[in-house]
PDB file of N, CA and C in Angstrom:
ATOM      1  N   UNK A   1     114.227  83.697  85.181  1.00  0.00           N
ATOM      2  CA  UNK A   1     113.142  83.944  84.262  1.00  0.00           C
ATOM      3  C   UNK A   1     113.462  85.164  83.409  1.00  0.00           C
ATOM      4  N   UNK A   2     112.983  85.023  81.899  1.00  0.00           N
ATOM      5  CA  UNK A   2     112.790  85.979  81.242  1.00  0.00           C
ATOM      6  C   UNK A   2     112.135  86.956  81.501  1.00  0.00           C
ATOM      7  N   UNK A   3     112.260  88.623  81.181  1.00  0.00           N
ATOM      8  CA  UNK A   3     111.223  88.900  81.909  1.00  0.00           C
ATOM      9  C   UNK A   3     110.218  89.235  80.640  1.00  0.00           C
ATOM     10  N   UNK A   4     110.053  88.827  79.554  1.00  0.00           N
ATOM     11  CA  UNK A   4     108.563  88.409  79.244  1.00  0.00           C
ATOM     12  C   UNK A   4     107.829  87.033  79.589  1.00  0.00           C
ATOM     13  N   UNK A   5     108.406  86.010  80.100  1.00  0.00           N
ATOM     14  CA  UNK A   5     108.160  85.359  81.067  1.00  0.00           C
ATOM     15  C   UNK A   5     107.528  85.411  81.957  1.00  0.00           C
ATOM     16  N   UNK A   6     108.364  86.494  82.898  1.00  0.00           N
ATOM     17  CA  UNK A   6     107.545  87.492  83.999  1.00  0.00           C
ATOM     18  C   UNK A   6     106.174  88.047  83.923  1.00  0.00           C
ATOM     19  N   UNK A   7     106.204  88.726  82.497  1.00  0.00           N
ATOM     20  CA  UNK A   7     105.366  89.600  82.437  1.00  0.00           C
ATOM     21  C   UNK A   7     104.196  88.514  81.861  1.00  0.00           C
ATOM     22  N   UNK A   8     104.074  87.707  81.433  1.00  0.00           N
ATOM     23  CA  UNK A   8     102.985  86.763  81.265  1.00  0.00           C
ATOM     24  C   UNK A   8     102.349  86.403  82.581  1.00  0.00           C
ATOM     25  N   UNK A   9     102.541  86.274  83.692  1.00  0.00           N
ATOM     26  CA  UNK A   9     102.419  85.944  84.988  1.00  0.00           C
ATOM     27  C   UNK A   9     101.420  87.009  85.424  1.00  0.00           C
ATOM     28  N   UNK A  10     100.526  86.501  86.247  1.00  0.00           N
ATOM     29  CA  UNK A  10      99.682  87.483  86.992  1.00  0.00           C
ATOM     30  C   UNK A  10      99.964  88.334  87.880  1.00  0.00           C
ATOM     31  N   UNK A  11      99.544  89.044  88.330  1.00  0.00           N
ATOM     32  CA  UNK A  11      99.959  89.692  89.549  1.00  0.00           C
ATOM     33  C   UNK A  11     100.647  89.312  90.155  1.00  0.00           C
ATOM     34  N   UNK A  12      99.510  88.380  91.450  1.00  0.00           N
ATOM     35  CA  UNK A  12      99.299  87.628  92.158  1.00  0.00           C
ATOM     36  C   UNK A  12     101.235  86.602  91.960  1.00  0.00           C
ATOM     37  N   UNK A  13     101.129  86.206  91.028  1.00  0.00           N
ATOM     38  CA  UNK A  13     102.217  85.266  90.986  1.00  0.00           C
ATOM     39  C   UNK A  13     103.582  85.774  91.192  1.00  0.00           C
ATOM     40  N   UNK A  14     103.211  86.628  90.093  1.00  0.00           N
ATOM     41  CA  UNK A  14     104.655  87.962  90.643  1.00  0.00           C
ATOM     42  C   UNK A  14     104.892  87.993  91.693  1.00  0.00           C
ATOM     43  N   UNK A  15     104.244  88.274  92.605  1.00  0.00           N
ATOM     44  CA  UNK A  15     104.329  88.887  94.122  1.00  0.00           C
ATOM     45  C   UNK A  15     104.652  87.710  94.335  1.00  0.00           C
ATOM     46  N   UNK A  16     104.232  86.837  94.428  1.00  0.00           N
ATOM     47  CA  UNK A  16     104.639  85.009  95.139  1.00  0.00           C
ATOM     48  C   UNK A  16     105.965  85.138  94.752  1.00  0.00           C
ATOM     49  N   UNK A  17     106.741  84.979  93.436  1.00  0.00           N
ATOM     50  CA  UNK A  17     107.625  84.630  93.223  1.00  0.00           C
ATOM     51  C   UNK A  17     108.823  85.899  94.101  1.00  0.00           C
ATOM     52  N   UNK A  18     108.255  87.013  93.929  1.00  0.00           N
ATOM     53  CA  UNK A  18     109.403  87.811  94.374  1.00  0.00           C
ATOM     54  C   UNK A  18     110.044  87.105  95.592  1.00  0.00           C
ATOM     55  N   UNK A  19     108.016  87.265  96.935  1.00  0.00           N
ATOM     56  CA  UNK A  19     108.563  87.043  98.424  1.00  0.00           C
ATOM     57  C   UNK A  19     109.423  85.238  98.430  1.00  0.00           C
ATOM     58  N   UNK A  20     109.006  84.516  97.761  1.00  0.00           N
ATOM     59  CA  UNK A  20     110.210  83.262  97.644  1.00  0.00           C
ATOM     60  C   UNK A  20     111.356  83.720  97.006  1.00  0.00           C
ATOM     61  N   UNK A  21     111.931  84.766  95.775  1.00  0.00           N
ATOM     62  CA  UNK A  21     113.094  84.874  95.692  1.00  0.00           C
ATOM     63  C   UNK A  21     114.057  85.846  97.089  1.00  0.00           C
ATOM     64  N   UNK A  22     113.022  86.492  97.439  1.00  0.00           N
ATOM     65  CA  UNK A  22     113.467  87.487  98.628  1.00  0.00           C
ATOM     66  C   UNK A  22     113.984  86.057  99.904  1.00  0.00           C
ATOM     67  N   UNK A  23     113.176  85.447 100.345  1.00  0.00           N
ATOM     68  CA  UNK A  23     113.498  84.537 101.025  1.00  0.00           C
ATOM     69  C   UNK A  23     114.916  83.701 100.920  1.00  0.00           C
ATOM     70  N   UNK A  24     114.978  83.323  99.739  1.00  0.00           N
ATOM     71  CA  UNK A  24     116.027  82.217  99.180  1.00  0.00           C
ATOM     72  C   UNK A  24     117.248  83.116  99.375  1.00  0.00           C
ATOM     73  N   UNK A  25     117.210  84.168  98.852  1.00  0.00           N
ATOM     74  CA  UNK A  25     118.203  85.234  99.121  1.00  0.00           C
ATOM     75  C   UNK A  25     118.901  85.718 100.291  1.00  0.00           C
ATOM     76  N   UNK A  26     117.918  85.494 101.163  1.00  0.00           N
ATOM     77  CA  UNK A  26     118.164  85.813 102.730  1.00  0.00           C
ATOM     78  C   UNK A  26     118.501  84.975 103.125  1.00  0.00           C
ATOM     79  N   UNK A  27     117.975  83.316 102.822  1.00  0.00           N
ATOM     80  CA  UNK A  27     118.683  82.001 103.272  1.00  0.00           C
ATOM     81  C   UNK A  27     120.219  81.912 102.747  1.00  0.00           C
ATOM     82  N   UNK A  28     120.660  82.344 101.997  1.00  0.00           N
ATOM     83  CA  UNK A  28     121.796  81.931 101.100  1.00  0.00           C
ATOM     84  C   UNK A  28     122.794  82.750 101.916  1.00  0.00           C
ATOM     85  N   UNK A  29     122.168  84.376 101.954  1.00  0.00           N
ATOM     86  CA  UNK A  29     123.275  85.141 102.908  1.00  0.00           C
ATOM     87  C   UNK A  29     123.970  85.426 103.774  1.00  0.00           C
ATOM     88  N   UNK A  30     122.945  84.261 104.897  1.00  0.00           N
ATOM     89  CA  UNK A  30     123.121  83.337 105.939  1.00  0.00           C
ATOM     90  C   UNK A  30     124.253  82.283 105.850  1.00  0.00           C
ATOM     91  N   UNK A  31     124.085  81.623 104.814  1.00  0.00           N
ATOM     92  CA  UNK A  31     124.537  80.312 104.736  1.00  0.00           C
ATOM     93  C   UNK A  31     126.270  80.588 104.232  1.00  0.00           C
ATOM     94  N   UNK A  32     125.917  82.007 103.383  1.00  0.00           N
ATOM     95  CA  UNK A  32     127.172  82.481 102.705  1.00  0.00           C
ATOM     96  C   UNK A  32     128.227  83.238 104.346  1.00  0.00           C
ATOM     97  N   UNK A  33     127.056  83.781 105.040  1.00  0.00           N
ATOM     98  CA  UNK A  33     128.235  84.208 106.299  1.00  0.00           C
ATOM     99  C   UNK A  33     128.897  83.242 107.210  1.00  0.00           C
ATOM    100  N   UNK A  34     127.930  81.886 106.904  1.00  0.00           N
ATOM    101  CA  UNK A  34     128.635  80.642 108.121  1.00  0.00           C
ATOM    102  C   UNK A  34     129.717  79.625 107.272  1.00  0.00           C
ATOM    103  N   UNK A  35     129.422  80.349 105.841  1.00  0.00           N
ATOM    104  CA  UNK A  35     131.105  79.578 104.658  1.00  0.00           C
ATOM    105  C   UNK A  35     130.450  78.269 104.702  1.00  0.00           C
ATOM    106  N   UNK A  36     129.139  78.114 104.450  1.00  0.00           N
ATOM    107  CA  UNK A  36     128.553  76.688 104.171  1.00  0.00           C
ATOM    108  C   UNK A  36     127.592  77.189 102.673  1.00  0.00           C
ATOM    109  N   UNK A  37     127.960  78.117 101.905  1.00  0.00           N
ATOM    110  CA  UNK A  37     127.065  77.787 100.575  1.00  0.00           C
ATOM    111  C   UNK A  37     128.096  77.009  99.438  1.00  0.00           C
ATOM    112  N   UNK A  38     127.408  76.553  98.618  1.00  0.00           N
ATOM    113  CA  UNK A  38     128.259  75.508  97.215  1.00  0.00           C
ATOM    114  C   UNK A  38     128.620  76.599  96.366  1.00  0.00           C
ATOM    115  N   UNK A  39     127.486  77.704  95.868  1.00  0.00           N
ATOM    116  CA  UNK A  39     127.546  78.480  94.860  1.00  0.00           C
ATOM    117  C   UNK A  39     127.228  79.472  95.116  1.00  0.00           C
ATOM    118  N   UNK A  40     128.592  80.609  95.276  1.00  0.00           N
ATOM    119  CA  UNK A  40     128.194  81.912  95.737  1.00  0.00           C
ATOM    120  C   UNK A  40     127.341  83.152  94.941  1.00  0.00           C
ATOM    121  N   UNK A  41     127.893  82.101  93.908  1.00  0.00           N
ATOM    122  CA  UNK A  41     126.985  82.682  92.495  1.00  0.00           C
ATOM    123  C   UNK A  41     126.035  82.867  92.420  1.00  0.00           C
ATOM    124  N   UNK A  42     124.741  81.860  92.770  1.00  0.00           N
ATOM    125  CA  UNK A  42     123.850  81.616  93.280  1.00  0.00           C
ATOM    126  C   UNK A  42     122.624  83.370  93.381  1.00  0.00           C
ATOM    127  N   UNK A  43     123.412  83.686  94.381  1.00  0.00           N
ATOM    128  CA  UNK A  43     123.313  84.979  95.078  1.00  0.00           C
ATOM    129  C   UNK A  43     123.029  86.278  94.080  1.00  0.00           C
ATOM    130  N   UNK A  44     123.772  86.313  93.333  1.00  0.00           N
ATOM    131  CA  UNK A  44     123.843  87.668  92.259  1.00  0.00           C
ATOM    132  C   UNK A  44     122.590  87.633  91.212  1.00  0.00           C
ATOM    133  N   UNK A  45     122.400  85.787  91.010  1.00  0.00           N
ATOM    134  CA  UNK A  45     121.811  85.739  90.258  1.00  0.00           C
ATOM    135  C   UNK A  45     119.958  85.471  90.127  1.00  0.00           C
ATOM    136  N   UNK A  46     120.035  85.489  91.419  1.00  0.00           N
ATOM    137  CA  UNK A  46     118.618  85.621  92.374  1.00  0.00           C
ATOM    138  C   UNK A  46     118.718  87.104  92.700  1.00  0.00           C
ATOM    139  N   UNK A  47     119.510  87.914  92.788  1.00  0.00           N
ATOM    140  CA  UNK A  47     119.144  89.270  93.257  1.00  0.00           C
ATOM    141  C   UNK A  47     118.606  90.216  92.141  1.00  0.00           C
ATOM    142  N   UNK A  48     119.791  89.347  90.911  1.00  0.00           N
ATOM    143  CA  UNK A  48     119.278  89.992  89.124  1.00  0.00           C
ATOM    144  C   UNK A  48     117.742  89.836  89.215  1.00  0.00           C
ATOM    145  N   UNK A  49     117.181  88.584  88.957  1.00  0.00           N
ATOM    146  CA  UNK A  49     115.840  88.070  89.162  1.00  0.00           C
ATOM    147  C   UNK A  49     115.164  89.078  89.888  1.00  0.00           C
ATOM    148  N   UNK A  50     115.322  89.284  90.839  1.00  0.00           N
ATOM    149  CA  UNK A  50     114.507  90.377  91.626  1.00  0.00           C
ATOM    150  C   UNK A  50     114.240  91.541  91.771  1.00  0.00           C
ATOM    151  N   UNK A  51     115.454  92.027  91.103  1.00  0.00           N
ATOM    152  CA  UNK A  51     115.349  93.228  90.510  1.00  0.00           C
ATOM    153  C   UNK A  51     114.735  93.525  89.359  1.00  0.00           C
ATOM    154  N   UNK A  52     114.721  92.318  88.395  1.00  0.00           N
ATOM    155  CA  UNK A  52     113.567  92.391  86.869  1.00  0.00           C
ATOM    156  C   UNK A  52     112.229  92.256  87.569  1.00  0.00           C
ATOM    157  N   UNK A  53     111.809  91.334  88.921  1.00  0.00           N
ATOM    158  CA  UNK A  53     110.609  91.612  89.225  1.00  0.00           C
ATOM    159  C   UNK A  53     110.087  93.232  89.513  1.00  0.00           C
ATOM    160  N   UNK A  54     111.239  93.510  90.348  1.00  0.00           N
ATOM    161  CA  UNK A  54     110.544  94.436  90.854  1.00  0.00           C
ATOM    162  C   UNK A  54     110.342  95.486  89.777  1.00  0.00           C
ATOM    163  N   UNK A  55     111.325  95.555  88.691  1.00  0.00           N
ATOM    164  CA  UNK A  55     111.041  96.568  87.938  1.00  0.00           C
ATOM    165  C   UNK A  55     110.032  96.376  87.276  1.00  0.00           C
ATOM    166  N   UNK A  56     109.788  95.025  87.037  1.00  0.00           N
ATOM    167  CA  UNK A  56     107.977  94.871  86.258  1.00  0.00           C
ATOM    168  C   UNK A  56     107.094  95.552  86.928  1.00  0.00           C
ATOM    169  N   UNK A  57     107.354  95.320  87.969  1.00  0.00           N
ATOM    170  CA  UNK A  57     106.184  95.729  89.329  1.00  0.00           C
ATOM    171  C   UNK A  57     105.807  96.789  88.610  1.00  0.00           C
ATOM    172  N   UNK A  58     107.421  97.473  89.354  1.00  0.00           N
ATOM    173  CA  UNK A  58     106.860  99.377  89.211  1.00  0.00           C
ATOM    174  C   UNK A  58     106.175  99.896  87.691  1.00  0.00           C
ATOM    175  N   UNK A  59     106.476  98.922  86.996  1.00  0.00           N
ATOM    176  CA  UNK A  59     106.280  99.653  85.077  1.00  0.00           C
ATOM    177  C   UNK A  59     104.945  99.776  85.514  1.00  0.00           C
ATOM    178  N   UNK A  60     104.593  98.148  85.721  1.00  0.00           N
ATOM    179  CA  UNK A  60     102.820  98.044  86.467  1.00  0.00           C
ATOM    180  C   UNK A  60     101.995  99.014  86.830  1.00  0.00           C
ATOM    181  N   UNK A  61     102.766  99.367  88.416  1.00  0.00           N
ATOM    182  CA  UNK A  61     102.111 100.747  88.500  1.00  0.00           C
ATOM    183  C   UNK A  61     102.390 101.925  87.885  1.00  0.00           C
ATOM    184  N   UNK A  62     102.919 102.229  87.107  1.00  0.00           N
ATOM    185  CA  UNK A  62     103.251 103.692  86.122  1.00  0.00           C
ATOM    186  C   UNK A  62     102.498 103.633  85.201  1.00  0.00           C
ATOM    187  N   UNK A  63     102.162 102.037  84.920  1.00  0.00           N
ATOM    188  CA  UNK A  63     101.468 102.226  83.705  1.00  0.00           C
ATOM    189  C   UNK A  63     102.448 102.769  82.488  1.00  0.00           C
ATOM    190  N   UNK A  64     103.658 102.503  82.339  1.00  0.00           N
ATOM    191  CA  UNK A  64     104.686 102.601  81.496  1.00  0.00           C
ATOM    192  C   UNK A  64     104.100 101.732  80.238  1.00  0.00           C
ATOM    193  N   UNK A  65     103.920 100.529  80.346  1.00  0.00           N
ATOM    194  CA  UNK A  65     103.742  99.429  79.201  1.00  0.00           C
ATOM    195  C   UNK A  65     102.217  99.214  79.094  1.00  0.00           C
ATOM    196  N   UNK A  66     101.219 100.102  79.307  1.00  0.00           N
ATOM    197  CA  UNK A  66      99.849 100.542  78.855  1.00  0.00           C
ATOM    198  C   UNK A  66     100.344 101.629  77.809  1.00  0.00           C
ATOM    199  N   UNK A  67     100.942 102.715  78.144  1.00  0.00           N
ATOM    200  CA  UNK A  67     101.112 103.385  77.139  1.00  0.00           C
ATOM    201  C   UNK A  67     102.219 103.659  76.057  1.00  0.00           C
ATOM    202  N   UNK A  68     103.402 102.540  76.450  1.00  0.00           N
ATOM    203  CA  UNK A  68     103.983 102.207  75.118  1.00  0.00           C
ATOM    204  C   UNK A  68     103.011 101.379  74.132  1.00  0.00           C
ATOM    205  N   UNK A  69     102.453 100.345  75.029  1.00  0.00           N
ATOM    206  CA  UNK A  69     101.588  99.870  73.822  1.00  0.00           C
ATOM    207  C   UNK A  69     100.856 100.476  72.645  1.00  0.00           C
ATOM    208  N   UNK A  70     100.349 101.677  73.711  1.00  0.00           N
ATOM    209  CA  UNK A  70      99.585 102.436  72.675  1.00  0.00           C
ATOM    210  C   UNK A  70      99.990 103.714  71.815  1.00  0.00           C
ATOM    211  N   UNK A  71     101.772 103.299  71.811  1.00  0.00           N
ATOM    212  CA  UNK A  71     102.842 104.347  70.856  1.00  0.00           C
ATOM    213  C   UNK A  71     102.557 105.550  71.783  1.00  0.00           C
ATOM    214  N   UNK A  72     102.079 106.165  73.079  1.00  0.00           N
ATOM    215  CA  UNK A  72     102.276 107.158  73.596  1.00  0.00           C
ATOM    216  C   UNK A  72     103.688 107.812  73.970  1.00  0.00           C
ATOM    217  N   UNK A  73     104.311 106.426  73.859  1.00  0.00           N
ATOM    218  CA  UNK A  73     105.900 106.775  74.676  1.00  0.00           C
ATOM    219  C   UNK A  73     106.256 106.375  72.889  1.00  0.00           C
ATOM    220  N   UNK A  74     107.704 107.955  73.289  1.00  0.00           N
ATOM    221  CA  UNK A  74     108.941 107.899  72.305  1.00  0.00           C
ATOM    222  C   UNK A  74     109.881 107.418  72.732  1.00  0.00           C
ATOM    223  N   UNK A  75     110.720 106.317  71.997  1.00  0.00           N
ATOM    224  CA  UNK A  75     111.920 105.930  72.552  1.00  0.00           C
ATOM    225  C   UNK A  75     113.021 107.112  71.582  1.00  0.00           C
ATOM    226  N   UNK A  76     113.715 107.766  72.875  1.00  0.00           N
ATOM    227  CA  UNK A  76     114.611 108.957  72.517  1.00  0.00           C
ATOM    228  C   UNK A  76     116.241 108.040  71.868  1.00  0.00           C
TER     229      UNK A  76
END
């Protein structure tokens, strides 16, 4: 997902999607230590994903993108 994609998403959904990408991730790492996954690739690219969640998260709580909206923040 894009993460304005992301950021269209509710809370609520966010959080859903993370704990299923967190999951899938943990299944794969498994699957990657017993040399039974197809695409190791797979892996990096679910962890990218999760890391754009989580960084939405945190903007969330900082309230980072309340106050760019409102030109409070300078981009240096």
């Amino acid at each position: 997902m894009k993460p304005r994609e992301i950021r269209d998403l509710t809370k609520d959904e966010i959080l859903v999607r993370k704990e299923e990408l967190e999951r899938e991730v943990f299944n794969l790492k498994i699957r990657q230590a017993t040399k039974q996954i197809d695409n190791p690739l797979r892996i990096r690219v679910l962890r990218r994903e999760l890391a754009r969640i989580t960084t939405i998260l945190a903007e969330d709580e900082s309230n980072v993108r309340k106050l760019a909206s409102k030109g409070e923040i300078n981009n240096a």
